[in-house]
N, C-alpha and C. Protein backbone atom coordinates (compact mmCIF):
# COMPACT_ATOMS: atom_id res chain seq x y z
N UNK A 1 169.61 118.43 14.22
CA UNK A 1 169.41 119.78 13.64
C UNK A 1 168.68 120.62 14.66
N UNK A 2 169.08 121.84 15.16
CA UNK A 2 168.63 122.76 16.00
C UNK A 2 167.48 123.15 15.26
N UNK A 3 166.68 123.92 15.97
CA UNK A 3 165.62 124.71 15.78
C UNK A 3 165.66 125.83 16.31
N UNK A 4 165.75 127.21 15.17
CA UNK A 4 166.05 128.37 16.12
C UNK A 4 164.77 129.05 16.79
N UNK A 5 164.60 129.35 18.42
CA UNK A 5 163.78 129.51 18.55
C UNK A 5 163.20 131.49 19.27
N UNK A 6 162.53 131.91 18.46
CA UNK A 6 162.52 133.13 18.31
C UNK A 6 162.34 133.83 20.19
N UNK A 7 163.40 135.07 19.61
CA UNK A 7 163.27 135.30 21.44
C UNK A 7 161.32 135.98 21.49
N UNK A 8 160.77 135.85 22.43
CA UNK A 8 159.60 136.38 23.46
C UNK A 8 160.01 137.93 23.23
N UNK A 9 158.94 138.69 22.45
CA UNK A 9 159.09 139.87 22.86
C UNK A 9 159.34 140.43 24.28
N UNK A 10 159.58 141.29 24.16
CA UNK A 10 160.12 141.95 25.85
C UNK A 10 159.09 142.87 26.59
N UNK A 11 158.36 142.59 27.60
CA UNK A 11 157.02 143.16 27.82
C UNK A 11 157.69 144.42 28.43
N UNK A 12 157.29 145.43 28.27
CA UNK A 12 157.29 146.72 29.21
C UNK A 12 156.61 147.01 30.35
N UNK A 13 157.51 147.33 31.22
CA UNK A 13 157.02 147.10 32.98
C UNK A 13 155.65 147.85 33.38
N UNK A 14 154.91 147.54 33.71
CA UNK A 14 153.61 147.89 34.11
C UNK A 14 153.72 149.29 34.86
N UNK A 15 153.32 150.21 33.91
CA UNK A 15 152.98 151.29 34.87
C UNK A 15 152.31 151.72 36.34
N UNK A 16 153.33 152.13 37.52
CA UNK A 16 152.61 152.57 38.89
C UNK A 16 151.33 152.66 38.93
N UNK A 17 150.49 151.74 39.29
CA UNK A 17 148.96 152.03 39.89
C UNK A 17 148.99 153.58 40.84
N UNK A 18 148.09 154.65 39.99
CA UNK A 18 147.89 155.71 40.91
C UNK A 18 147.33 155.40 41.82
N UNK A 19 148.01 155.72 43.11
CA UNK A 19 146.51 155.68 44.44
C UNK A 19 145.33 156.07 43.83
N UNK A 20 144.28 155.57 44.67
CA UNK A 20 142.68 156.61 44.07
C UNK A 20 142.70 157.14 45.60
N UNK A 21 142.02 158.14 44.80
CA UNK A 21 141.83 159.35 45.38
C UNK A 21 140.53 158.94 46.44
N UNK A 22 141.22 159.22 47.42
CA UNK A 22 139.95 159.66 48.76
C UNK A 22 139.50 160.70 48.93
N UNK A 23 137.62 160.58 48.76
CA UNK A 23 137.24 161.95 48.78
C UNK A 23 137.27 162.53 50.62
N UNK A 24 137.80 163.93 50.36
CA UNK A 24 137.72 164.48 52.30
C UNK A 24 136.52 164.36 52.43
N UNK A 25 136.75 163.87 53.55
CA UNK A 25 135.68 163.40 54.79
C UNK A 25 135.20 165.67 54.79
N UNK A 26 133.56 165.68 54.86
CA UNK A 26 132.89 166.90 55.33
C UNK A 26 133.08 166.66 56.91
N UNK A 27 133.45 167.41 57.52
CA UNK A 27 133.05 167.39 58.60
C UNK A 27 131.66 168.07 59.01
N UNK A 28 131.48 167.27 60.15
CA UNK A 28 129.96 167.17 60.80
C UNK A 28 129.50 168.57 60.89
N UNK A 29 130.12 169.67 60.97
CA UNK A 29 129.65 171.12 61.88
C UNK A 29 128.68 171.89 60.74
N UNK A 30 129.78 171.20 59.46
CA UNK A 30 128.57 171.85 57.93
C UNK A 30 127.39 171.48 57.79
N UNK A 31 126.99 170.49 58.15
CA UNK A 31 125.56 169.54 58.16
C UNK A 31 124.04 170.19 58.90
N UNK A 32 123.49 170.94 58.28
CA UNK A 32 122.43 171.41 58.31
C UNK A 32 121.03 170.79 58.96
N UNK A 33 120.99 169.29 58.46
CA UNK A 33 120.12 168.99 58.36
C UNK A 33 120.28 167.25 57.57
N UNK A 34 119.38 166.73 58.57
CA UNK A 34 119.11 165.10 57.96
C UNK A 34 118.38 164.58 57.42
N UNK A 35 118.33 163.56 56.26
CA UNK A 35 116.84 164.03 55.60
C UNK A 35 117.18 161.90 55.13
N UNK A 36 116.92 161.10 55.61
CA UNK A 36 116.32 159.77 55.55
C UNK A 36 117.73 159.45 55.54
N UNK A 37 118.65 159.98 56.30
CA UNK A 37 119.80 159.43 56.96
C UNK A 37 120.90 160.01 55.92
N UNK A 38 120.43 160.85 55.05
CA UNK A 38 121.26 161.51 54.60
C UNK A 38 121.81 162.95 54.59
N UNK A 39 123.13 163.25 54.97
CA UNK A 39 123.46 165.04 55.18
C UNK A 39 122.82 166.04 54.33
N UNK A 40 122.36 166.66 54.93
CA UNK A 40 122.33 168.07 53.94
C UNK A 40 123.07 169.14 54.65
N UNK A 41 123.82 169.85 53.84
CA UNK A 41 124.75 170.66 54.30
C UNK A 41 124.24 172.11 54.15
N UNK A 42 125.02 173.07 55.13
CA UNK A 42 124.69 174.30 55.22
C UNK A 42 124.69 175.09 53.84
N UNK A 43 123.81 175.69 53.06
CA UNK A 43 124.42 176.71 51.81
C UNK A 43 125.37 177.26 51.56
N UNK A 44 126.89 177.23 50.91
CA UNK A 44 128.24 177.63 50.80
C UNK A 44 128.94 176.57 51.75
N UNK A 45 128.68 175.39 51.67
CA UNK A 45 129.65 174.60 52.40
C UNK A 45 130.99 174.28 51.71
N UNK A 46 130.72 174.49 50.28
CA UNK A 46 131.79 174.48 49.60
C UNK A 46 132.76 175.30 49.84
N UNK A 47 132.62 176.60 50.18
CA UNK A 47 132.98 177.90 50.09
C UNK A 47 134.10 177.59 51.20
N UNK A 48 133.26 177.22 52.44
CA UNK A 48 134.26 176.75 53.78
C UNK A 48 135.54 175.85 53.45
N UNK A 49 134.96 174.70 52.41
CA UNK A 49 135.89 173.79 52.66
C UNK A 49 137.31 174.45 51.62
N UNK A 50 137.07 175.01 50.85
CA UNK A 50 138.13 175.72 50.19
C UNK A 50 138.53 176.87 50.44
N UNK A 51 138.38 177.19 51.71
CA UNK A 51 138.55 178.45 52.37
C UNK A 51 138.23 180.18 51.99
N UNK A 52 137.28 180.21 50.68
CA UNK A 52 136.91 181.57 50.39
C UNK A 52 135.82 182.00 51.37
N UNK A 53 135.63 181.28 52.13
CA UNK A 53 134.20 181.54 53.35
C UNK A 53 134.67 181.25 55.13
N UNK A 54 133.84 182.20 55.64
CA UNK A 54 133.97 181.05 57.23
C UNK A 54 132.93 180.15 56.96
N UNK A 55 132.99 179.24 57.96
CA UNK A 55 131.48 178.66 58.79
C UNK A 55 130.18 180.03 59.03
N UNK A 56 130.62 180.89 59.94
CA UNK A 56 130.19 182.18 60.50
C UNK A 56 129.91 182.63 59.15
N UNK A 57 130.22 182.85 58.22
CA UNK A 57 130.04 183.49 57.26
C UNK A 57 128.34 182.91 56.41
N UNK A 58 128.53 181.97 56.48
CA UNK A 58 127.05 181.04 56.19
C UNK A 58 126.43 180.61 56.54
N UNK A 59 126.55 180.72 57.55
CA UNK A 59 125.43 180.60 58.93
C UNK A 59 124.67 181.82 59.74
N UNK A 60 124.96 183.20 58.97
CA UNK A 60 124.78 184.28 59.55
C UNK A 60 123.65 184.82 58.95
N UNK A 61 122.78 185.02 59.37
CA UNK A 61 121.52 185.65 58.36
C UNK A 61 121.36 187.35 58.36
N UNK A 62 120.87 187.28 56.80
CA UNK A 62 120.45 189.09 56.46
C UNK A 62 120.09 189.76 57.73
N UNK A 63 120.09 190.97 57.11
CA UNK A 63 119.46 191.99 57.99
C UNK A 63 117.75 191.69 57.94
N UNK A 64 117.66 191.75 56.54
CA UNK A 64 115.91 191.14 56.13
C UNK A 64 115.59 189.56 57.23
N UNK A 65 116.19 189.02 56.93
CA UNK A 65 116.03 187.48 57.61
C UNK A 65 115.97 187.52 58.91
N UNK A 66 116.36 188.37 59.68
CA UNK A 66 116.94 188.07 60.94
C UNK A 66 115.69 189.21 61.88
N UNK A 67 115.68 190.72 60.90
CA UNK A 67 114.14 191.07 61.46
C UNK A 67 112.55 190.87 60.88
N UNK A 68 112.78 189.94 59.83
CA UNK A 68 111.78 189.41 59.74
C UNK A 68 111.55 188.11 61.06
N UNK A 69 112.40 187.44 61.18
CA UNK A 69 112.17 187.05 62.23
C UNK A 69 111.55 187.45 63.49
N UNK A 70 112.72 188.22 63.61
CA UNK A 70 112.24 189.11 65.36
C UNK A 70 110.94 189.52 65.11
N UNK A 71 110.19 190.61 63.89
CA UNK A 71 109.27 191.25 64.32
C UNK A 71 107.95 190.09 63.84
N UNK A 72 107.87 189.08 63.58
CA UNK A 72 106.73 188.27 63.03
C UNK A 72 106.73 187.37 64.58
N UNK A 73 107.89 186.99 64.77
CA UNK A 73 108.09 186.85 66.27
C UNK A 73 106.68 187.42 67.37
N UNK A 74 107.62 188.82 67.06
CA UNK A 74 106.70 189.50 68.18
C UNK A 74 105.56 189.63 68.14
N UNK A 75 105.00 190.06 66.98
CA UNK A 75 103.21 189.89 66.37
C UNK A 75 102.94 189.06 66.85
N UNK A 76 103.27 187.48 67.26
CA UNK A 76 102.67 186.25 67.57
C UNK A 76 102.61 186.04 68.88
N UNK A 77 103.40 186.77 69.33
CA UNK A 77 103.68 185.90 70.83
C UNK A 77 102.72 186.06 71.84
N UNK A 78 102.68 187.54 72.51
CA UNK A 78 101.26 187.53 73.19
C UNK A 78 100.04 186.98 72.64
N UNK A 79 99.41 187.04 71.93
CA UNK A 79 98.39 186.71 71.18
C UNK A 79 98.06 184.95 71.32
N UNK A 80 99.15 184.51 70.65
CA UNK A 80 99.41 182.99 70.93
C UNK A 80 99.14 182.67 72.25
N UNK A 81 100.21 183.26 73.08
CA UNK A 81 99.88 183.11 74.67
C UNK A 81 98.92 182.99 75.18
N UNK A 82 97.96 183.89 74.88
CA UNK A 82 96.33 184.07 75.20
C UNK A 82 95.95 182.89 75.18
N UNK A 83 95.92 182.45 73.46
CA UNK A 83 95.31 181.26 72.88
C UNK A 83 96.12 179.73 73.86
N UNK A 84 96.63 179.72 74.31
CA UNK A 84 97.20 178.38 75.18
C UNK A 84 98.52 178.01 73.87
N UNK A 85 99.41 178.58 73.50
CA UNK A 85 99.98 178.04 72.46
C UNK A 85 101.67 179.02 73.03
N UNK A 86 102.87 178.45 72.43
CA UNK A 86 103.76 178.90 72.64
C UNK A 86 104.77 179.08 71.46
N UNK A 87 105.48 179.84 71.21
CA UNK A 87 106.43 180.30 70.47
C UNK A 87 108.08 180.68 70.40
N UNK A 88 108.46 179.77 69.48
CA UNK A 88 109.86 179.42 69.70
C UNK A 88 110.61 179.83 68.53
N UNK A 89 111.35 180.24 68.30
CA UNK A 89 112.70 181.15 67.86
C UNK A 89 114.17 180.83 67.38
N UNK A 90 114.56 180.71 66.06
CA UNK A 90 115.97 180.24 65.81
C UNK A 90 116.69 179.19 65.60
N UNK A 91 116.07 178.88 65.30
CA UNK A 91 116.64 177.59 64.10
C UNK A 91 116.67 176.30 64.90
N UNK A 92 115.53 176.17 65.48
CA UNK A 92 115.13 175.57 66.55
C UNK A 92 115.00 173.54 65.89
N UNK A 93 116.12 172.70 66.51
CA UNK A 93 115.93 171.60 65.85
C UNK A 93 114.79 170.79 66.09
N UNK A 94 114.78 169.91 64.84
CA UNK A 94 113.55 168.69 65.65
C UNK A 94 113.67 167.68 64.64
N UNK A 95 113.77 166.60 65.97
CA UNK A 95 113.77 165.21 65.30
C UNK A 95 112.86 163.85 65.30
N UNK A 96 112.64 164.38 63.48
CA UNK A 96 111.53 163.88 63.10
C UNK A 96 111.73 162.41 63.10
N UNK A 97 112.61 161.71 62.89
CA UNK A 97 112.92 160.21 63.42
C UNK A 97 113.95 160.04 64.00
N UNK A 98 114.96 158.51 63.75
CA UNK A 98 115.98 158.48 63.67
C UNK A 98 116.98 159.31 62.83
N UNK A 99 116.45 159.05 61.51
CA UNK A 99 116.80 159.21 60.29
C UNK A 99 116.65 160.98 60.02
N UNK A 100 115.85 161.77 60.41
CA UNK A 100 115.50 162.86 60.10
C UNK A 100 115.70 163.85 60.89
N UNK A 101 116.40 165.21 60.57
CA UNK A 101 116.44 165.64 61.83
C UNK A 101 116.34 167.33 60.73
N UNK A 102 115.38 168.29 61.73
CA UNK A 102 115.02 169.58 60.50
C UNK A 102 115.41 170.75 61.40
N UNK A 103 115.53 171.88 60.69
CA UNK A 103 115.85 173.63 61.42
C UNK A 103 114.51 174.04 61.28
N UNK A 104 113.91 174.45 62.02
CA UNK A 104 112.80 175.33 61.67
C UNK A 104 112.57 176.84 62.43
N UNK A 105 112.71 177.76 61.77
CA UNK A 105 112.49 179.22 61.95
C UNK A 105 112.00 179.79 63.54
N UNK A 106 110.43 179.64 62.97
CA UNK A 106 109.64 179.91 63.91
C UNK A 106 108.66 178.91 64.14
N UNK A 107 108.18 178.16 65.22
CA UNK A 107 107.59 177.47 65.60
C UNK A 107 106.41 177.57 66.64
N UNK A 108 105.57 177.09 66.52
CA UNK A 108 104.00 177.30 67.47
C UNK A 108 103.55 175.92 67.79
N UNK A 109 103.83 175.85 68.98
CA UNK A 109 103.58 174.89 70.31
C UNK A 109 102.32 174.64 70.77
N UNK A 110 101.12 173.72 70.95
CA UNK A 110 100.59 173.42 71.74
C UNK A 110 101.24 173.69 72.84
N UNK A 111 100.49 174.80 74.12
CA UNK A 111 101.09 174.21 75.61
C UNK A 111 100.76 172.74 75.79
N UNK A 112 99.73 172.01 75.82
CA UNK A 112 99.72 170.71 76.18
C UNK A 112 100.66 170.13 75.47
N UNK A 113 101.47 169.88 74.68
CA UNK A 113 102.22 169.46 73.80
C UNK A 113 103.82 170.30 73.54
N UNK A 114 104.07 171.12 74.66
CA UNK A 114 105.32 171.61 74.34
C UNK A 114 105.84 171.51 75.96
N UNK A 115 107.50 170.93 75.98
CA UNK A 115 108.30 171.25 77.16
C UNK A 115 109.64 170.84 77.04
N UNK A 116 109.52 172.94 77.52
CA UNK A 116 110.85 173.42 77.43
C UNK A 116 112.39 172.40 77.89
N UNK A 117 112.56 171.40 77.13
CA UNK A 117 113.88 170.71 77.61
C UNK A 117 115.35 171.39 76.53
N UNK A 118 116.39 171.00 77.22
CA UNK A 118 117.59 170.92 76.60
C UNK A 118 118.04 170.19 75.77
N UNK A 119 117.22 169.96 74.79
CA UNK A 119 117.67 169.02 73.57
C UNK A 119 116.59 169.42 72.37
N UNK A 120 116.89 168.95 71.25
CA UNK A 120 115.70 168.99 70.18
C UNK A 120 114.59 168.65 70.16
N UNK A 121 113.63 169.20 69.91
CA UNK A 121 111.83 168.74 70.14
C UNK A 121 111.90 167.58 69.46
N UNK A 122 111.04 166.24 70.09
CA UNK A 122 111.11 165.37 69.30
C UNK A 122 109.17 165.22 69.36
N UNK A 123 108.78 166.57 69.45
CA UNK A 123 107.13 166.41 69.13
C UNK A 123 106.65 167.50 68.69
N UNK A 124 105.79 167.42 67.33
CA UNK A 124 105.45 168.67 66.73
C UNK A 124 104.79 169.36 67.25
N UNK A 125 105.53 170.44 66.19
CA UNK A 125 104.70 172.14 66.44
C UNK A 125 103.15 171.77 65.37
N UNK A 126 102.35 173.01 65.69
CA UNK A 126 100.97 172.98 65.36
C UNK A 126 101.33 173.52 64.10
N UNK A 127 102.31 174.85 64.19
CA UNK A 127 102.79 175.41 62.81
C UNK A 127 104.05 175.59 62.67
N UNK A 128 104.81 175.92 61.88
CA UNK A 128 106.11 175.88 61.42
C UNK A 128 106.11 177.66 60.34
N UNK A 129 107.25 178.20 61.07
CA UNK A 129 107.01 179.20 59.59
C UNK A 129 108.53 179.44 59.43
N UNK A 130 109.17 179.56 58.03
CA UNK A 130 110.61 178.87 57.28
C UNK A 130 110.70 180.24 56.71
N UNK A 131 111.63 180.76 56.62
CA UNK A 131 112.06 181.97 56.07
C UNK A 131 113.45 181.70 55.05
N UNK A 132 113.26 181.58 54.02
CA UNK A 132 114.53 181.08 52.73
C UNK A 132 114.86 179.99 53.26
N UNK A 133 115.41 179.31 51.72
CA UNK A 133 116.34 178.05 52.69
C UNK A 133 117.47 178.27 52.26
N UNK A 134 118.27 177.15 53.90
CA UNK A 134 119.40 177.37 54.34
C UNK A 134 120.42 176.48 53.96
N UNK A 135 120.01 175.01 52.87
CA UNK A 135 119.93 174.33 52.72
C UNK A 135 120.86 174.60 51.24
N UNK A 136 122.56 173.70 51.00
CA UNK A 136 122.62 173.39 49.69
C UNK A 136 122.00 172.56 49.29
N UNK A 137 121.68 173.24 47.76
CA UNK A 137 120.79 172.22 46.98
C UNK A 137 121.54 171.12 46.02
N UNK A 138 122.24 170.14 46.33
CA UNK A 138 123.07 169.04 45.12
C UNK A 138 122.42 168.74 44.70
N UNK A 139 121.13 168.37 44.31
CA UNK A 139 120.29 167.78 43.02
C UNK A 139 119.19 168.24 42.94
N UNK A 140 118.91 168.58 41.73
CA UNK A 140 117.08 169.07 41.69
C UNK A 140 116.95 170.48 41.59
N UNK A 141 115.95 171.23 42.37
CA UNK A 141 116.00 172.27 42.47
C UNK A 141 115.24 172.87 43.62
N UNK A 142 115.25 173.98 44.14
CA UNK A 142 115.59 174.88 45.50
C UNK A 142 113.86 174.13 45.96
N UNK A 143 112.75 174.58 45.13
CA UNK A 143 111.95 173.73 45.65
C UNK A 143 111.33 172.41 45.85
N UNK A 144 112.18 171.19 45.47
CA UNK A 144 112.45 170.03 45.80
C UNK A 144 112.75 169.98 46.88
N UNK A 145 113.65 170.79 47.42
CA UNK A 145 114.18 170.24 48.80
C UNK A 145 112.59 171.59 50.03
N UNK A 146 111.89 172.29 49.89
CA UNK A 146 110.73 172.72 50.04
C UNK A 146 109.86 171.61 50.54
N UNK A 147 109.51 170.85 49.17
CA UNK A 147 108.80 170.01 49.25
C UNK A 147 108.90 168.97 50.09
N UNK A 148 109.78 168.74 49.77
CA UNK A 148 110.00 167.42 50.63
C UNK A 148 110.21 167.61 52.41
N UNK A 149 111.23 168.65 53.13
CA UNK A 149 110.95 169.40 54.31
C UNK A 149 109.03 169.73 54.59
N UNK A 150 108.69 170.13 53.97
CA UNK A 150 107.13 170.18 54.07
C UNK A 150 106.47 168.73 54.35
N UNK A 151 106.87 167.77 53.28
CA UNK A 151 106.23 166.88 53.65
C UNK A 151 106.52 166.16 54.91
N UNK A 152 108.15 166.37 55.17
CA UNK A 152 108.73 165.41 56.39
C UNK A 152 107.42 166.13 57.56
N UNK A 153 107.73 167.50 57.29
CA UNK A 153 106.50 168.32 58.66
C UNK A 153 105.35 167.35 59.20
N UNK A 154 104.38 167.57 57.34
CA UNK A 154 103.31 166.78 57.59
C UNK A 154 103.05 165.49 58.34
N UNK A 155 104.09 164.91 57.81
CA UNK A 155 104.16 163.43 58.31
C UNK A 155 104.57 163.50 59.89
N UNK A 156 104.74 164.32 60.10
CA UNK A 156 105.24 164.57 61.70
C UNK A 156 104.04 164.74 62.61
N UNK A 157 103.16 165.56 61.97
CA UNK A 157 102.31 166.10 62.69
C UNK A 157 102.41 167.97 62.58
N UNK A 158 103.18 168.24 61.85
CA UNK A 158 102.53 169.71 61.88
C UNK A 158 101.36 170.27 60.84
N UNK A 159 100.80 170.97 61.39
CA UNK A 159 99.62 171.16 60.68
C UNK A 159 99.32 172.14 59.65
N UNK A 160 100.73 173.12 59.62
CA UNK A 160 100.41 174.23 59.09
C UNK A 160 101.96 174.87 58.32
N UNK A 161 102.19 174.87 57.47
CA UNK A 161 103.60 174.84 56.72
C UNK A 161 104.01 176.71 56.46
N UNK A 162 104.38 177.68 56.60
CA UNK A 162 103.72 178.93 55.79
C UNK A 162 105.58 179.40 55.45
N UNK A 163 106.16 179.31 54.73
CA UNK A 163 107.53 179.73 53.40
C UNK A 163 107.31 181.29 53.25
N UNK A 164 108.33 182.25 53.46
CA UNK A 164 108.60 183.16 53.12
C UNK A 164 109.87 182.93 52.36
N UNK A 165 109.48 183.86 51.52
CA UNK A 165 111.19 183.86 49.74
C UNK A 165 111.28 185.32 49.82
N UNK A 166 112.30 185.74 50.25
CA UNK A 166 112.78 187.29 50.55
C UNK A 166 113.31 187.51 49.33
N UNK A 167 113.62 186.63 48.22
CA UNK A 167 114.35 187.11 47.14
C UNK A 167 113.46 187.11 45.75
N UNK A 168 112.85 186.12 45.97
CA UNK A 168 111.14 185.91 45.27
C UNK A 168 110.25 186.66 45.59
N UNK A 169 110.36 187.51 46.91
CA UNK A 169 108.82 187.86 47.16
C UNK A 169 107.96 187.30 46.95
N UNK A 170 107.79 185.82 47.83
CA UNK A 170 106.79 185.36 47.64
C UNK A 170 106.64 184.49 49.18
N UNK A 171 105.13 184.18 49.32
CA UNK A 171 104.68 183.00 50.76
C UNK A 171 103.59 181.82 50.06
N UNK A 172 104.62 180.48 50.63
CA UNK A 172 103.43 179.52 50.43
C UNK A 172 103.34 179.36 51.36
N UNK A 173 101.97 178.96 51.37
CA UNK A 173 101.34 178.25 52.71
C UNK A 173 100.63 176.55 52.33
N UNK A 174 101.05 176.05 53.54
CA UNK A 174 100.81 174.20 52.87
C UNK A 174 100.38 173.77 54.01
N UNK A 175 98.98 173.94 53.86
CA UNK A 175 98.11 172.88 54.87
C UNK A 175 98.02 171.64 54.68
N UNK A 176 98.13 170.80 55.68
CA UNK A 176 98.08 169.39 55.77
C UNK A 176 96.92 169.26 55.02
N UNK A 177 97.08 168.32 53.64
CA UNK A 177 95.94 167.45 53.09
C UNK A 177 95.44 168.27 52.51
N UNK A 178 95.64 169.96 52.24
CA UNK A 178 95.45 170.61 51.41
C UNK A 178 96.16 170.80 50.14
N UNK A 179 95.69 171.54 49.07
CA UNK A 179 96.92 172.08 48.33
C UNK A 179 97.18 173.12 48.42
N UNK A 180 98.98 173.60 47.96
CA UNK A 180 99.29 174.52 48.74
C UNK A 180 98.89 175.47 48.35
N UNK A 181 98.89 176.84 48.61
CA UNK A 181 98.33 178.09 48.45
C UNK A 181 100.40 179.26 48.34
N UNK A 182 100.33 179.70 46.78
CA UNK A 182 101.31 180.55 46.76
C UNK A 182 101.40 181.98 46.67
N UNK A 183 101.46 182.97 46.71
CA UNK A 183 101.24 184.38 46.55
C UNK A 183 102.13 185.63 46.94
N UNK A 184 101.86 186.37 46.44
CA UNK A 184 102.80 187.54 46.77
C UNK A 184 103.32 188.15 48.07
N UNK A 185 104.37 188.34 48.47
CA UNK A 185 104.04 188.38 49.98
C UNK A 185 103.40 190.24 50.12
N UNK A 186 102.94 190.44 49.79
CA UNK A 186 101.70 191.46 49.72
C UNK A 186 100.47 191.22 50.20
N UNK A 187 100.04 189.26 49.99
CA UNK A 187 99.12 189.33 50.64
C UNK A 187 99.43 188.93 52.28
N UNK A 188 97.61 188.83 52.74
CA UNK A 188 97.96 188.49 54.27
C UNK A 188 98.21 186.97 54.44
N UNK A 189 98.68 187.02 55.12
CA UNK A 189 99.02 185.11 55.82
C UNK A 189 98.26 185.00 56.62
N UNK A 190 97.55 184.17 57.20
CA UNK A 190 96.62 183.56 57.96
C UNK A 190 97.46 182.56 58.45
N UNK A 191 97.91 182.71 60.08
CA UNK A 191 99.13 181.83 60.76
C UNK A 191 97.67 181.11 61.49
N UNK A 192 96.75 181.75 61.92
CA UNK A 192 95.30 181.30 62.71
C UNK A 192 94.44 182.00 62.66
N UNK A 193 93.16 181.07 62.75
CA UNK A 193 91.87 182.33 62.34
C UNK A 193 92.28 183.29 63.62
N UNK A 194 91.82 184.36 63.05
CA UNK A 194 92.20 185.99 63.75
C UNK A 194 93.46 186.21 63.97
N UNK A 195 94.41 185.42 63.15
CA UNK A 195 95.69 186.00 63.62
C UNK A 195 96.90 185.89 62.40
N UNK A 196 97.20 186.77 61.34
CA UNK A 196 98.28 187.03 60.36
C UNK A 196 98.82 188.13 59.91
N UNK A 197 99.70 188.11 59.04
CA UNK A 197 100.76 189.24 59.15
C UNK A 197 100.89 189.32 57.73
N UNK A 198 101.31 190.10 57.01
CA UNK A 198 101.93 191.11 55.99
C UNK A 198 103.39 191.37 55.85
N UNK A 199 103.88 190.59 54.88
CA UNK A 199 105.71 190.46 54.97
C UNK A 199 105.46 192.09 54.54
N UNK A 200 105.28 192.28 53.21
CA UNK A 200 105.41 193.92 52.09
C UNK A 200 105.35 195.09 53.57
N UNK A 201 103.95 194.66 54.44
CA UNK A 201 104.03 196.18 55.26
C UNK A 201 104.94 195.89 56.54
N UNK A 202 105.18 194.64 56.77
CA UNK A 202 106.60 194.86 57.60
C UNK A 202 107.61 195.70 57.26
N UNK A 203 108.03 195.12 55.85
CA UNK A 203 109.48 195.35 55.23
C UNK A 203 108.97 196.95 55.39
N UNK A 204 108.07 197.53 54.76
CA UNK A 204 107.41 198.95 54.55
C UNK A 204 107.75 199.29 55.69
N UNK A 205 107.76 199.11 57.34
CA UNK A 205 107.50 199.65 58.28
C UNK A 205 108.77 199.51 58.86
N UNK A 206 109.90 198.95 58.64
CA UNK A 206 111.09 198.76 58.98
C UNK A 206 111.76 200.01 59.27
């Protein structure tokens, strides 16, 4: 006597495995800044990579940014000179380790401690002064990534931190081992005894 034996349902063919998706590689030119071996990218890097931006386009600073620079610049420079100290200009790199590598604005040199080579300072300035940041922010918020640039300073050896916010109107100043000091940029900054500046009567005098 047979035994009838029931057919095996009929499996349905396994649907195509989608490729996964590879995220694009950033290229290197967006990269701002290194911070414990990790990129930080220029502000609007997005913008570039989907083409509503140049590079040039976000890398170019205000009219505000660019003579606040020049003229806080110039206030310092003779003066500094006097004092044995030197002053440097434009987004001037420095690498704080392997791992770390920062933009900083305006910078003030020990002469014993500064020379002029063709590559990034790999020995601190006495002061540092940062005008907005340039910096996208992916996690946290605008002064997280402040903080932490401040601290990389400290730990470097700079002695004297001082933040201008052109959109805040505002300056901190962050002395090593102090706490920081925030205020209107109305008041004066103290870059060295006998020597600070006034963002409000710049902008005023423009």
């Amino acid at each position: 006597m047979s035994t009838a034996i029931a057919e095996a349902p009929k499996r349905k063919p396994a649907a195509p495995k989608r490729p996964k998706k590879v995220a694009a590689k950033i290229p290197d030119y967006l990269i701002y800044e290194v911070a414990k071996g990790k990129p930080i990218y220029y502000k609007g890097y997005k913008d570039v990579l989907n083409g509503t931006k140049t590079f040039e386009e976000i890398t170019m600073e205000s009219i505000l940014q660019s003579t606040l620079k020049a003229v806080i610049t110039a206030m310092l420079y003779y003066e500094m000179q006097k004092r044995g100290f030197q002053v440097t200009v434009g987004e001037m790199g420095i690498n704080l380790s392997r791992q770390d590598k920062r933009g900083a604005d305006i910078s003030i040199f020990s002469k014993e401690n500064y020379k002029p080579v063709d590559k990034y300072a790999d020995f601190p300035p006495e002061i540092i002064i940062e005008i907005d940041v340039r910096a996208e922010i992916e996690e946290g918020i605008e002064l997280d990534y402040v903080a932490e640039k401040t601290d990389d300073y400290h730990r470097f050896g700079v002695k004297r931190i001082i933040w201008i916010f052109t959109k805040a109107k505002k300056v901190i100043v962050a002395n090593a081992g102090q706490p920081w000091i925030m205020d209107d940029w109305s008041a004066e900054v103290e870059v060295m005894e006998g020597i600070s500046f006034n963002v409000a009567e710049i902008v005023k005098n423009f």
